[in-house]
N, C-alpha and C. Protein backbone atom coordinates (compact mmCIF):
# COMPACT_ATOMS: atom_id res chain seq x y z
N UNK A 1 -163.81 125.27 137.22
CA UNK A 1 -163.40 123.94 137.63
C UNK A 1 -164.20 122.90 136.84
N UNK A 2 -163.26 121.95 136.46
CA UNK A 2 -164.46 120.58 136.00
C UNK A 2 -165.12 119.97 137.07
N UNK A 3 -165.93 119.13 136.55
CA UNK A 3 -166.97 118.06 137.07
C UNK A 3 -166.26 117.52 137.59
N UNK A 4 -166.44 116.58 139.02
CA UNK A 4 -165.56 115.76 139.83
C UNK A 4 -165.44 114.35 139.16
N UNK A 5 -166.52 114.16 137.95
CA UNK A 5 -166.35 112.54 137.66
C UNK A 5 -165.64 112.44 136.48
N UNK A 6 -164.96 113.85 135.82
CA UNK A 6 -164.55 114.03 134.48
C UNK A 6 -163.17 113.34 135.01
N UNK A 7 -162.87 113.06 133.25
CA UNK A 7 -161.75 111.69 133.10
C UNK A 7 -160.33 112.80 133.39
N UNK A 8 -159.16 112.78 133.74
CA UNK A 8 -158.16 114.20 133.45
C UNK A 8 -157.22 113.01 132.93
N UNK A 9 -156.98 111.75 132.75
CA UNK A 9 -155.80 111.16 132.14
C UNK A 9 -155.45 112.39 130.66
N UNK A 10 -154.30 112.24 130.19
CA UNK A 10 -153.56 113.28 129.24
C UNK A 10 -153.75 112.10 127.74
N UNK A 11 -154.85 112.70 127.04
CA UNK A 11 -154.74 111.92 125.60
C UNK A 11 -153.26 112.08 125.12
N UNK A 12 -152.94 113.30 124.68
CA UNK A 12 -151.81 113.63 123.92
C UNK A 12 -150.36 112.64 124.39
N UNK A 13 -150.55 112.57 126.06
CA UNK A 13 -149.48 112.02 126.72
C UNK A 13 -149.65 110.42 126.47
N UNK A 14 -151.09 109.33 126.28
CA UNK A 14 -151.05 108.31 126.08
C UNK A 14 -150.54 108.09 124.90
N UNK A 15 -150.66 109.52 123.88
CA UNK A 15 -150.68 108.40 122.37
C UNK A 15 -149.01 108.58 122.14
N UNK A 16 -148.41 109.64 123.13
CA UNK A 16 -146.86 109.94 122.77
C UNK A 16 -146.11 108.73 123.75
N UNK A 17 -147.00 108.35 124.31
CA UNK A 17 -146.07 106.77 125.32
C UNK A 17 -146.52 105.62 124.14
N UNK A 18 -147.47 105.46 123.71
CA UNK A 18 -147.90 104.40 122.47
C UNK A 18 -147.20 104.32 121.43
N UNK A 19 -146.22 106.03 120.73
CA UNK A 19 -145.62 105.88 119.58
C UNK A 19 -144.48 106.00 120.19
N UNK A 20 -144.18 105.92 121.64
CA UNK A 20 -142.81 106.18 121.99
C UNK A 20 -142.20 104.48 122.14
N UNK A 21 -143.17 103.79 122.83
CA UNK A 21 -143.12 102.45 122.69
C UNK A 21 -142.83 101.67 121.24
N UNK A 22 -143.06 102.15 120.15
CA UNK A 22 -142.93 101.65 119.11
C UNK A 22 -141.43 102.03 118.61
N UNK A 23 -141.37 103.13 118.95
CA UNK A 23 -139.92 103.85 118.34
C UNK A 23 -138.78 102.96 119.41
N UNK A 24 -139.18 102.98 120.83
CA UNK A 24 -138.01 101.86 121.48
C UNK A 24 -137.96 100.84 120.63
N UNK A 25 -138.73 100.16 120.27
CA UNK A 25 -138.44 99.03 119.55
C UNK A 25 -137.74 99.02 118.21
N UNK A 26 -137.95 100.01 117.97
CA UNK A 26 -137.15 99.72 116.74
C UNK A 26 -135.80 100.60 116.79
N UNK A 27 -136.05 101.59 118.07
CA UNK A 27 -134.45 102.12 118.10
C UNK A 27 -133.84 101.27 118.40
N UNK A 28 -134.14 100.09 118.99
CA UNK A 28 -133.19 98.98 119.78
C UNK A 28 -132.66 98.20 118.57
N UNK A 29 -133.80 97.86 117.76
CA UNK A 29 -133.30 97.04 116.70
C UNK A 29 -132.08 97.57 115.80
N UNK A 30 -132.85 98.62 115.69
CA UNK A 30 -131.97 99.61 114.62
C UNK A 30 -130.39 99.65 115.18
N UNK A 31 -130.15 100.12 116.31
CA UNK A 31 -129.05 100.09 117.34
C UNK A 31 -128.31 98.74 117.40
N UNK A 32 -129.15 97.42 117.15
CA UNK A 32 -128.35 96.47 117.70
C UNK A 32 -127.79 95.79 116.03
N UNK A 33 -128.42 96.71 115.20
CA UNK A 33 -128.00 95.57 113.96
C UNK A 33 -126.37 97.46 113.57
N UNK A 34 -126.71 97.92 113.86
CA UNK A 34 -125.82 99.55 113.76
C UNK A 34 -124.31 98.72 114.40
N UNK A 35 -124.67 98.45 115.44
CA UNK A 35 -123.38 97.61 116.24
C UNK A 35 -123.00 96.32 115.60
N UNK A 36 -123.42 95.35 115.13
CA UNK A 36 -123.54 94.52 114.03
C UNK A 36 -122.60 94.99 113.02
N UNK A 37 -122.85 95.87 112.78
CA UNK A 37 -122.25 96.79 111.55
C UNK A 37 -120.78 97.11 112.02
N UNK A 38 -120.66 97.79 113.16
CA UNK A 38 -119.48 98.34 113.97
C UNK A 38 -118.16 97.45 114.14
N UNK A 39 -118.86 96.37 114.53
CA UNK A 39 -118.16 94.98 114.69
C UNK A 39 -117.66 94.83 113.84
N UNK A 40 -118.08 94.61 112.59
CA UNK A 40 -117.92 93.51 111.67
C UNK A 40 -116.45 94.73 110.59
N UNK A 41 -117.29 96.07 110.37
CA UNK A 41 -116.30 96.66 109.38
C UNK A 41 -115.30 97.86 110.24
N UNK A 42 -115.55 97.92 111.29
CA UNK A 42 -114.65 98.91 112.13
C UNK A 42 -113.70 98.63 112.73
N UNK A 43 -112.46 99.45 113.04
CA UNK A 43 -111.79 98.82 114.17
C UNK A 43 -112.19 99.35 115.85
N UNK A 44 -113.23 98.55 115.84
CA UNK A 44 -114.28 98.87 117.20
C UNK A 44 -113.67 97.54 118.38
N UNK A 45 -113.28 98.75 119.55
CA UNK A 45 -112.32 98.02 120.56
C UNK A 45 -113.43 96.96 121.18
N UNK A 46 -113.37 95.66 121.40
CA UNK A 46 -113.97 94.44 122.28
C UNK A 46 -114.83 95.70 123.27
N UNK A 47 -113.72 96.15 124.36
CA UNK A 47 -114.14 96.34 125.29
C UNK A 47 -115.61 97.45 125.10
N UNK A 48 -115.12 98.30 124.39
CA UNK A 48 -115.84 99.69 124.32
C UNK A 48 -117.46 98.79 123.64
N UNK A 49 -117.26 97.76 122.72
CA UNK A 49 -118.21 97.25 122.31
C UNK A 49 -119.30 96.48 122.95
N UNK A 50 -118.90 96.02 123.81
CA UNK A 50 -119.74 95.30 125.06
C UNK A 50 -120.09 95.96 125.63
N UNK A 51 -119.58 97.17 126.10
CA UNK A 51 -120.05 98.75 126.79
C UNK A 51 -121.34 98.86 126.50
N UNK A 52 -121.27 98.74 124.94
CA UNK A 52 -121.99 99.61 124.26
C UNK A 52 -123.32 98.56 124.59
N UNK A 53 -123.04 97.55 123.91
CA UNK A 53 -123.97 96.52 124.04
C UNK A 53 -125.38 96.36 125.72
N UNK A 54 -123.75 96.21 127.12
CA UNK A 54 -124.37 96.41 128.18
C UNK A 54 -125.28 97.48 128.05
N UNK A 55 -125.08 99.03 127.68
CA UNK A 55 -125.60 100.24 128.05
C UNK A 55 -127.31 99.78 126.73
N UNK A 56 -126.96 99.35 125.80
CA UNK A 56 -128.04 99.18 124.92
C UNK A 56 -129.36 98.18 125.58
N UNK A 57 -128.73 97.42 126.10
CA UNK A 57 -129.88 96.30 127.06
C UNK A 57 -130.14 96.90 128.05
N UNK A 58 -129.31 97.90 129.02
CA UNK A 58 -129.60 98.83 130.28
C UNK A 58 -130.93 99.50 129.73
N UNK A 59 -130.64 100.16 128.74
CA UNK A 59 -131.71 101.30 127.82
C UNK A 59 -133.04 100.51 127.51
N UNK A 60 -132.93 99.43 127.05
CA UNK A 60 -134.32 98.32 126.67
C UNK A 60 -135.12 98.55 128.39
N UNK A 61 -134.65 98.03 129.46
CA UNK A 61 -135.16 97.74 130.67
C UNK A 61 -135.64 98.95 131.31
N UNK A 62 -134.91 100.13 130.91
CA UNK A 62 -135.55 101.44 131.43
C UNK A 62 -136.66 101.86 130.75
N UNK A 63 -136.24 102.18 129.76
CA UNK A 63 -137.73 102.46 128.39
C UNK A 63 -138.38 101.81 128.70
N UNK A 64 -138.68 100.59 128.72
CA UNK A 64 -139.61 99.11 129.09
C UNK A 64 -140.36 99.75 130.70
N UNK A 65 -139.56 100.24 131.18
CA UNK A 65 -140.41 100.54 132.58
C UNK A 65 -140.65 101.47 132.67
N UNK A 66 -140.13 102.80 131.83
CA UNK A 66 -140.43 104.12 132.26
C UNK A 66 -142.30 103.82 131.22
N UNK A 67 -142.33 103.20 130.13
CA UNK A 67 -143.07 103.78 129.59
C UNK A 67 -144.37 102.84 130.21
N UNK A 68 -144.19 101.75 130.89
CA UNK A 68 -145.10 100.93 131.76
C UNK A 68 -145.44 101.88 132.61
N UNK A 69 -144.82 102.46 133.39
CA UNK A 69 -145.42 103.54 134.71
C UNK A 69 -146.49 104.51 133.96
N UNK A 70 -145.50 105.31 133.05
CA UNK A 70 -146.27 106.44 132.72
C UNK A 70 -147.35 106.23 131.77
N UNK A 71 -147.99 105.34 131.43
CA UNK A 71 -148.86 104.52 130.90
C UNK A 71 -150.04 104.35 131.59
N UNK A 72 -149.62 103.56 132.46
CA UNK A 72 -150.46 103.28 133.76
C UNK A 72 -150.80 104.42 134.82
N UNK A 73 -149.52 105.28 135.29
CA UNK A 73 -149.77 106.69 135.65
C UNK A 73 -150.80 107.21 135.28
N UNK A 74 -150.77 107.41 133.94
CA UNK A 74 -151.52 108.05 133.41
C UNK A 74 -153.41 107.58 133.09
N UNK A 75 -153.11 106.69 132.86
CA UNK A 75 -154.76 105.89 132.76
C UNK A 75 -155.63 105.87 133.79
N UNK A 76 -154.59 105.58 134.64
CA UNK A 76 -155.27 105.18 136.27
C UNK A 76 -155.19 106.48 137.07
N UNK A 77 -154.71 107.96 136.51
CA UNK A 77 -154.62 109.21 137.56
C UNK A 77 -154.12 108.80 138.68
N UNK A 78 -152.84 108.06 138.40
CA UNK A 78 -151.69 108.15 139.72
C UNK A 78 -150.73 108.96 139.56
N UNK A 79 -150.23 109.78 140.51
CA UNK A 79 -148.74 110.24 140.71
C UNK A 79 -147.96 110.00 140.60
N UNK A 80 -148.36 108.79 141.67
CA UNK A 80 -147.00 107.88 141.88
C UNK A 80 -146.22 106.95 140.62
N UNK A 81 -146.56 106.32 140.04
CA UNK A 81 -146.24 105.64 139.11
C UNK A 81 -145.75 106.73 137.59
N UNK A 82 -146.73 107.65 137.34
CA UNK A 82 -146.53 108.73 136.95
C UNK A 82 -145.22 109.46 137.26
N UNK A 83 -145.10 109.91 138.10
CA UNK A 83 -143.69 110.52 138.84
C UNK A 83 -142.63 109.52 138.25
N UNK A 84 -142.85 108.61 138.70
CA UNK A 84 -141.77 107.42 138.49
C UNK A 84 -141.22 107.01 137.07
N UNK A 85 -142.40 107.65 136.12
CA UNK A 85 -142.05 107.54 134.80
C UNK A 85 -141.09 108.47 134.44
N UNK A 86 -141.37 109.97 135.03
CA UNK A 86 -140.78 111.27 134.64
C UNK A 86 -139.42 110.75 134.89
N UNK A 87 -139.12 110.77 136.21
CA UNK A 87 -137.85 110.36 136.83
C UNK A 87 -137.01 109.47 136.09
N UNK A 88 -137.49 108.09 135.65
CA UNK A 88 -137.22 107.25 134.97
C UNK A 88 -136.34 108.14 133.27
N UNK A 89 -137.16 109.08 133.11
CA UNK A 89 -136.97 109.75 131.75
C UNK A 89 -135.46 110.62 131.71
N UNK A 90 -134.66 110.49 132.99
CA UNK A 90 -133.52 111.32 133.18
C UNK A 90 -132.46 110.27 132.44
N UNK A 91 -132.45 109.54 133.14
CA UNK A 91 -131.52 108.09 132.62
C UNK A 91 -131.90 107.68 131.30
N UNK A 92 -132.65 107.35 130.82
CA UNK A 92 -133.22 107.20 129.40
C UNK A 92 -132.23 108.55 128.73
N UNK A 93 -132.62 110.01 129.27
CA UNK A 93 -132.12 110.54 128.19
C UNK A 93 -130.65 110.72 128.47
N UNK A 94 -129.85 110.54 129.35
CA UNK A 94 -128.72 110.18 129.64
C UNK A 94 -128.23 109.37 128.41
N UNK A 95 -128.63 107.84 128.10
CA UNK A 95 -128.34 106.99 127.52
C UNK A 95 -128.38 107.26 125.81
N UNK A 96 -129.55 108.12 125.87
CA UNK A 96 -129.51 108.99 124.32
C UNK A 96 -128.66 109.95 123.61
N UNK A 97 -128.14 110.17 124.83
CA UNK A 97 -127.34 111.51 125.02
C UNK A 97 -125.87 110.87 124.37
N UNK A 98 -125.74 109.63 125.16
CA UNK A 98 -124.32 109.12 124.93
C UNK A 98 -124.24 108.32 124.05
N UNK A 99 -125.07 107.49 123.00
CA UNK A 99 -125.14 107.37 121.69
C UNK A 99 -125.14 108.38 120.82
N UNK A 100 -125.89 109.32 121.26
CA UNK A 100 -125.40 110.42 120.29
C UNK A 100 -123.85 110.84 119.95
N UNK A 101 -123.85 111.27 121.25
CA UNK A 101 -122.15 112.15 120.69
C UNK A 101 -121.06 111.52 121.74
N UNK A 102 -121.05 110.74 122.44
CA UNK A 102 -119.83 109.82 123.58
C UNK A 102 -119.50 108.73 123.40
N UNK A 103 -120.44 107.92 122.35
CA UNK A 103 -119.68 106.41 121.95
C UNK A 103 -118.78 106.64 120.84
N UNK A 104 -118.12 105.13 121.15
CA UNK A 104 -116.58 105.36 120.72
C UNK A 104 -117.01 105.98 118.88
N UNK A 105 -117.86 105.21 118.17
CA UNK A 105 -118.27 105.54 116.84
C UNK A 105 -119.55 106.05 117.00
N UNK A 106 -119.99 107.32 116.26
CA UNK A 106 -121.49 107.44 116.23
C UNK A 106 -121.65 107.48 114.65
N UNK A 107 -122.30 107.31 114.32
CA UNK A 107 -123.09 106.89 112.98
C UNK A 107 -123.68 108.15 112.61
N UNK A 108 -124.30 108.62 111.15
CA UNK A 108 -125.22 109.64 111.01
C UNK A 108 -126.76 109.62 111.56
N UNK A 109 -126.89 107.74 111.18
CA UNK A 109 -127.98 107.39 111.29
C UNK A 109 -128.49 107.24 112.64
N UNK A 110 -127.41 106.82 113.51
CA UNK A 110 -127.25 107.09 115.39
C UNK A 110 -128.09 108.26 116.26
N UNK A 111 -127.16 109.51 114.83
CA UNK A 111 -127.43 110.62 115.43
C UNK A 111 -128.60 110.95 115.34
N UNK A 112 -129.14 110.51 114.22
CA UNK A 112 -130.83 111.21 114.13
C UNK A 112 -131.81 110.37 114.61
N UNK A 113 -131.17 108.77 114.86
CA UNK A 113 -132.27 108.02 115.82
C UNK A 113 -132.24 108.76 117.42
N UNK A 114 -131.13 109.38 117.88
CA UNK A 114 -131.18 109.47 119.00
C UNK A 114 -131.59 111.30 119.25
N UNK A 115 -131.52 112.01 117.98
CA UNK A 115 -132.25 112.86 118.38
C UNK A 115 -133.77 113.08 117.88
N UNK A 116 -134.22 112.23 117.62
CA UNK A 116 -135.96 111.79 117.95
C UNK A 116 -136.24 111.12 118.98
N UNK A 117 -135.13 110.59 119.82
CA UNK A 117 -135.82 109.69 120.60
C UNK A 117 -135.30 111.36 121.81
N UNK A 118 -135.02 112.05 122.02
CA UNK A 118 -134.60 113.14 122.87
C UNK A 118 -135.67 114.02 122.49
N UNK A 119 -136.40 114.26 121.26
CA UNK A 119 -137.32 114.84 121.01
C UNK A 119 -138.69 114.38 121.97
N UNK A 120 -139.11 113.43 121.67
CA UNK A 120 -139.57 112.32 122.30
C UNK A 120 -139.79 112.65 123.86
N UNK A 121 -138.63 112.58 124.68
CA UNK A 121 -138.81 112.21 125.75
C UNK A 121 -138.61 114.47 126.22
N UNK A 122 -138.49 115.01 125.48
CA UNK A 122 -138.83 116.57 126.23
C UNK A 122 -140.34 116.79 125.96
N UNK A 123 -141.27 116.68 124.84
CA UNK A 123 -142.50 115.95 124.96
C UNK A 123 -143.24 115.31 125.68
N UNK A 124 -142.47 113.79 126.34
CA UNK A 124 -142.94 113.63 127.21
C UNK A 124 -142.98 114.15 128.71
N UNK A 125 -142.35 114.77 128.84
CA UNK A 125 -141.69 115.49 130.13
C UNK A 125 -142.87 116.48 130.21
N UNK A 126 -142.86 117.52 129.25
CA UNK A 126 -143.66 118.25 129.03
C UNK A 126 -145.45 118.04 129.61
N UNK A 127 -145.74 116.87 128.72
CA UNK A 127 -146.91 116.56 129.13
C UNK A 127 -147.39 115.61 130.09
N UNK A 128 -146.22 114.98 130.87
CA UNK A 128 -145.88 114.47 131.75
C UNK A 128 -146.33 115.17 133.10
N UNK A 129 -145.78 116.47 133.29
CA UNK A 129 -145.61 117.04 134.82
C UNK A 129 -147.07 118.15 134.25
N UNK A 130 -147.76 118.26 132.74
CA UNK A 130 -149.03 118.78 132.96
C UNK A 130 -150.21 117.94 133.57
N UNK A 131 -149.91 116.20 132.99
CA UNK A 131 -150.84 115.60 133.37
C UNK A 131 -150.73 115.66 135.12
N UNK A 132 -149.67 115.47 136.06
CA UNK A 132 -149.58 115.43 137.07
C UNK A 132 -149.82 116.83 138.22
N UNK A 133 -149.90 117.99 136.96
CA UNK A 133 -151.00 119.20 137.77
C UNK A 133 -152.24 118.90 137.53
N UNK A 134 -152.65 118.22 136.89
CA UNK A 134 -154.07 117.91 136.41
C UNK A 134 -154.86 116.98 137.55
N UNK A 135 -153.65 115.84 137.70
CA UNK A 135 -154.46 114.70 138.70
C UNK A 135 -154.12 115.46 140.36
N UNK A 136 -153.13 116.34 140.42
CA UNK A 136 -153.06 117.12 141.86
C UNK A 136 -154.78 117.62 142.25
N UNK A 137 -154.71 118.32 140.88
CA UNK A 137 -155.73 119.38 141.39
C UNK A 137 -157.12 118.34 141.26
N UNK A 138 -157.22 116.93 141.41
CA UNK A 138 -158.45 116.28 140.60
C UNK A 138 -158.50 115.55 142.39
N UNK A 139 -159.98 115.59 142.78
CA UNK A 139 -160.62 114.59 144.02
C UNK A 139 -161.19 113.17 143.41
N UNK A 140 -160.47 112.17 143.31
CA UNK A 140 -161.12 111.40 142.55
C UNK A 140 -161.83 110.45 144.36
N UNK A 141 -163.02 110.60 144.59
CA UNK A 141 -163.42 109.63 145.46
C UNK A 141 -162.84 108.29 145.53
N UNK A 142 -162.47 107.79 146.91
CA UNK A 142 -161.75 106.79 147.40
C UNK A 142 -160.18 106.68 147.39
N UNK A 143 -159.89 107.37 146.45
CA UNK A 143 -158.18 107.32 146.31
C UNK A 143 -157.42 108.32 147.26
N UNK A 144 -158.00 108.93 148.02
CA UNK A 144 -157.25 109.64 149.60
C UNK A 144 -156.51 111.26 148.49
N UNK A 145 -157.84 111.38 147.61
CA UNK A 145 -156.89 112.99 147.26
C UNK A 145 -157.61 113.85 147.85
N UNK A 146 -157.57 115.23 147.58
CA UNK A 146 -157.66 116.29 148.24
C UNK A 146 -158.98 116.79 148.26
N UNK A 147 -159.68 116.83 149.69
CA UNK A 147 -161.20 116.90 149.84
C UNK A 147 -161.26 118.08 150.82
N UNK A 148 -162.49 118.21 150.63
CA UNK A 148 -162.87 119.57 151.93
C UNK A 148 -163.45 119.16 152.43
N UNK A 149 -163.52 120.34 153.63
CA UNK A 149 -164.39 119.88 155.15
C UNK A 149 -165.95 119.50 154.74
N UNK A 150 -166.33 119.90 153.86
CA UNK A 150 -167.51 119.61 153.25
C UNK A 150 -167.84 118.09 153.00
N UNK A 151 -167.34 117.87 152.50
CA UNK A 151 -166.40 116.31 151.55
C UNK A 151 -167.04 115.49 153.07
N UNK A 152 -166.18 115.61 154.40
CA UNK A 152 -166.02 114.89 155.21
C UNK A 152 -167.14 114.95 156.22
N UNK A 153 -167.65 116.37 155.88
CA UNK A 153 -168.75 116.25 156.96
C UNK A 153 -170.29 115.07 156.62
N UNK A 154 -169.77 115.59 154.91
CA UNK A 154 -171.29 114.86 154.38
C UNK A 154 -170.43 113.25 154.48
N UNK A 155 -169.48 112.45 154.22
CA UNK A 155 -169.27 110.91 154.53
C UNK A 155 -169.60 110.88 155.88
N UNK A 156 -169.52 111.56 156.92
CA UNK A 156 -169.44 111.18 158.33
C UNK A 156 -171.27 110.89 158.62
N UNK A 157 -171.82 112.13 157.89
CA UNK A 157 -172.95 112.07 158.31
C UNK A 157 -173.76 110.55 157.29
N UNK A 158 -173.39 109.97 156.30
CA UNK A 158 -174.16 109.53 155.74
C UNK A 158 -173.30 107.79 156.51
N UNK A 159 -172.26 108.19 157.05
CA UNK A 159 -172.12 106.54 157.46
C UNK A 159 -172.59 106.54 158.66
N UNK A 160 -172.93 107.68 159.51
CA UNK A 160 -173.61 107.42 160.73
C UNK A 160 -175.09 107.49 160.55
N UNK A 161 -175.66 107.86 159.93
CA UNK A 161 -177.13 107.24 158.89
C UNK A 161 -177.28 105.92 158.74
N UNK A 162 -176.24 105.57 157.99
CA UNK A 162 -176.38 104.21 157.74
C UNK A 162 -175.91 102.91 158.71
N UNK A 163 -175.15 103.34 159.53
CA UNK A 163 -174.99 102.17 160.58
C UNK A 163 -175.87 102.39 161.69
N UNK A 164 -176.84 103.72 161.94
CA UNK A 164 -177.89 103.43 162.67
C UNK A 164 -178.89 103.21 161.95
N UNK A 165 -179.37 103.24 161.33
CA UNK A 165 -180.18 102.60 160.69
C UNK A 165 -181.21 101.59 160.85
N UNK A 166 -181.99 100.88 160.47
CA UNK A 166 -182.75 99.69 161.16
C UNK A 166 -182.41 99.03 159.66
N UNK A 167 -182.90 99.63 158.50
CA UNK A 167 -182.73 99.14 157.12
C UNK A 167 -181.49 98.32 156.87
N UNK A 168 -180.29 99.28 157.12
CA UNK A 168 -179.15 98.49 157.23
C UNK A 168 -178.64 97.65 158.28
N UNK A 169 -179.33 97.70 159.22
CA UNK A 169 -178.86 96.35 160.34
C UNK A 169 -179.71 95.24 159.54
N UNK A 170 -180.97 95.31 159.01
CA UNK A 170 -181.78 94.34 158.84
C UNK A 170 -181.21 93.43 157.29
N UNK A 171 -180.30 94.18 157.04
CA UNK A 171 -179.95 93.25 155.43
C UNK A 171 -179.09 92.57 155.74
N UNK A 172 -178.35 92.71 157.00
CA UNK A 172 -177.24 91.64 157.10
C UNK A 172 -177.73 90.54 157.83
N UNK A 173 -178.90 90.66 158.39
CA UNK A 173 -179.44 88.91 159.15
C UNK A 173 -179.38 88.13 158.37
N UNK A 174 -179.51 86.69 158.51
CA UNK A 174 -179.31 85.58 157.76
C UNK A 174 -180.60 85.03 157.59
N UNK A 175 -181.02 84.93 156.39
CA UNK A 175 -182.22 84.29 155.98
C UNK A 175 -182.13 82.57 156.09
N UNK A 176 -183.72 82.86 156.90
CA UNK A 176 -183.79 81.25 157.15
C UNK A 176 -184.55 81.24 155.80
N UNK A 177 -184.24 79.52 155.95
CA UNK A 177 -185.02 79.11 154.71
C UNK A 177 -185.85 77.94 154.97
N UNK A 178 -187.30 77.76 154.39
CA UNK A 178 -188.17 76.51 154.39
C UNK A 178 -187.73 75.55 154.62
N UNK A 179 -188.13 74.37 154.78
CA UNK A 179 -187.28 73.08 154.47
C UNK A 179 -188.60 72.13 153.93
């Protein structure tokens, strides 16, 4: 077992949310000038195009939050937010899925942005639900994780130490002062 004060956030998992963050950005760009393109020389239906558009700004707001959670998940050894990233990562790859091979036109260049960004997110998945066996099995004091009877006997005994005490009744009186 490690040390109880050792760090367990997932390096590998911060720096793949850091370059995953970079790649949204420019898959979006890349994507929105691709449609640009679609428009202008295709016979690309109105409707299907705004689709596309809606589902492309849907995709900005998810990425944008999945990779905020699991970021923070991860730094701060939460679950919760953590979890919320994983989860988050279904819909994301949903949306990858259907640029790839379900919009009305896919591109070559489509295809290989969207299978790095699917690369990407089984990676993150991966090191995703390791970091979250990591912070299971981790007692980080104060955050209500998983302690033994040991754990509780020694807080019980050291706060009933300290509120009988004379030392600690005596620091909270109020100092007079000269005049």
């Amino acid at each position: 077992m490690a040390p109880r004060g050792r760090h367990r956030s997932s390096a590998p998992l911060q720096v793949l949310l850091f370059l995953n963050g970079w790649y949204c950005a420019t898959y979006f760009l890349l994507e929105a000038f691709v449609f640009v393109y679609k428009g202008l020389l295709l016979p690309y239906p109105v409707s299907n195009l705004v689709l596309d558009v809606v589902l492309l700004l849907l995709y900005l707001g998810i990425e944008a939050t999945r990779i905020f959670f699991g970021s923070k998940g991860n730094l701060c050894q939460r679950k919760v937010p953590l979890s919320l990233s994983l989860a988050l990562t279904v819909p994301a790859a949903v949306l990858a899925v259907y640029y790839l091979l379900i919009q009305t036109y896919s591109l070559r260049l489509e295809a290989f942005l969207s299978a790095i960004l699917l690369l990407f997110y089984g990676l993150e998945l991966f090191l995703g639900f390791l970091a979250l066996l990591s912070f299971s099995r981790c007692c980080i004091p104060g955050t209500g994780g998983p302690s033994t009877g040991a754990d509780r006997k020694a807080t019980g005994a050291l706060y009933k130490r300290l509120t009988t005490s004379s030392e600690f009744i005596t620091q909270f009186q109020p100092i007079q002062r000269q005049i």
